[in-house]
C-alpha atoms as a PDB file:
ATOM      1  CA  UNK A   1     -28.325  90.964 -74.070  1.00  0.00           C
ATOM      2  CA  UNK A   2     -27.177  91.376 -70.780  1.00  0.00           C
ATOM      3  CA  UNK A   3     -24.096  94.179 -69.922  1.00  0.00           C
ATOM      4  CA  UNK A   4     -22.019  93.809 -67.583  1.00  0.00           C
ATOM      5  CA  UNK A   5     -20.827  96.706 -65.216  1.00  0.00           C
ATOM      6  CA  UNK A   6     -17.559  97.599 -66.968  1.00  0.00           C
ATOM      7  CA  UNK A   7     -19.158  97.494 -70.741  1.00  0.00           C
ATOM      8  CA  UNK A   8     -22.458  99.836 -69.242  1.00  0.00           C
ATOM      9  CA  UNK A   9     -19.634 102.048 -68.157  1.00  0.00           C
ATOM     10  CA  UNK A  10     -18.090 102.668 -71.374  1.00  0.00           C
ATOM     11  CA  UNK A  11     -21.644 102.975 -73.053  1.00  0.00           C
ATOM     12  CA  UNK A  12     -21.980 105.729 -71.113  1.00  0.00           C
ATOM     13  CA  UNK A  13     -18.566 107.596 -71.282  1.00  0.00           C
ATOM     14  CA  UNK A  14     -19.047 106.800 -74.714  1.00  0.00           C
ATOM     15  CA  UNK A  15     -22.260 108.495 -75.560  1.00  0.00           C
ATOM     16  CA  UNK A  16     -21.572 111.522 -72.946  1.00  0.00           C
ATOM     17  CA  UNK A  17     -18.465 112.174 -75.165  1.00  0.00           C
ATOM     18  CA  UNK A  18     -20.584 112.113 -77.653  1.00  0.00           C
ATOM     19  CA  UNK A  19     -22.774 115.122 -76.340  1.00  0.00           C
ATOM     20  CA  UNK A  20     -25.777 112.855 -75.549  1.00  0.00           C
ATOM     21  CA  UNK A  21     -28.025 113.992 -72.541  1.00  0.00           C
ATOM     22  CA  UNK A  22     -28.042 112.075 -69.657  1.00  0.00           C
ATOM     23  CA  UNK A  23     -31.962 111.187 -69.970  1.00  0.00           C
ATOM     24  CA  UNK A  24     -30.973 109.941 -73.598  1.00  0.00           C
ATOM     25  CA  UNK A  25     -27.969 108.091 -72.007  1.00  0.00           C
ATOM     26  CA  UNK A  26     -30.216 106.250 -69.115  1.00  0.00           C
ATOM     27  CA  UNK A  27     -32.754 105.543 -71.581  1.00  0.00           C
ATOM     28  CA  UNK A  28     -30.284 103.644 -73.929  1.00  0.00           C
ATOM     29  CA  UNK A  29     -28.225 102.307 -71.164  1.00  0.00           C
ATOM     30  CA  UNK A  30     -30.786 101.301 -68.498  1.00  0.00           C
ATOM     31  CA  UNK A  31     -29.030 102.752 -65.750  1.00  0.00           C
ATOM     32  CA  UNK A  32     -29.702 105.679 -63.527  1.00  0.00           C
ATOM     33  CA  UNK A  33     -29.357 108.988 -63.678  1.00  0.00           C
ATOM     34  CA  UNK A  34     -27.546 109.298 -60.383  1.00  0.00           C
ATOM     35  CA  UNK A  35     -25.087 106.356 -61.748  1.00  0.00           C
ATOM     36  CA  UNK A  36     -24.170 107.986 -64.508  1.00  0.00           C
ATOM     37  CA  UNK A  37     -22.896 110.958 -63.061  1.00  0.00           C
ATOM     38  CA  UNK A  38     -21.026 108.769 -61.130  1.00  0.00           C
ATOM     39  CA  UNK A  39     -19.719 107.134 -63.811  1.00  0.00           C
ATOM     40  CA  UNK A  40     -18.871 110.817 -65.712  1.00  0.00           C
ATOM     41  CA  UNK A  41     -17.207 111.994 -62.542  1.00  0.00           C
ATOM     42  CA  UNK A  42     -14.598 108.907 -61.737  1.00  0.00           C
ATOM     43  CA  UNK A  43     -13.765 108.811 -65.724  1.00  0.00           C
ATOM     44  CA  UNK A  44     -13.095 113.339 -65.219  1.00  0.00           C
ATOM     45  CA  UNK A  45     -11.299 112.933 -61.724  1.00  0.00           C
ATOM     46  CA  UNK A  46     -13.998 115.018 -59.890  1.00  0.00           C
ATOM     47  CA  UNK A  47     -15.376 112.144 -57.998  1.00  0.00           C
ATOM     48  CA  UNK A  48     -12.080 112.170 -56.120  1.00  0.00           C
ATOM     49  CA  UNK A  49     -12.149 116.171 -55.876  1.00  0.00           C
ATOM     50  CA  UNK A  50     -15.267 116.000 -54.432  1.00  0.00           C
ATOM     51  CA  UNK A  51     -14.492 113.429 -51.487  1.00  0.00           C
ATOM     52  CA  UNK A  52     -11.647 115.713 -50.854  1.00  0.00           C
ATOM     53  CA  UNK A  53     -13.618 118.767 -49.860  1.00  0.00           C
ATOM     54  CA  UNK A  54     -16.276 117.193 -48.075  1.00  0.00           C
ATOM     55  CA  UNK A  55     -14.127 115.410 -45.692  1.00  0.00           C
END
């Protein structure tokens, strides 16, 4: 079964709510590590924080 962006995004926000690692997360999701903490920081807000400062 094949996932599309938007459903492999709310796996993940799912299972970080959840308290699941990010290695457990990657492993069940296929995705990388670096995506998912993308994903974690535009569902908290930080991602925009973070483009903020560094501009």
């Amino acid at each position: 079964m094949i996932l599309k962006k938007e459903e492999k995004e709310a796996l993940v926000i799912k299972q970080a709510m959840e308290g699941r690692t990010t290695g457990d997360i990657a492993k069940a999701v296929h995705i990388l590590l670096k995506d998912i903490g993308t994903i974690i920081r535009k569902f908290t807000g930080e991602e925009t924080e973070y483009q903020n400062k560094s501009s």
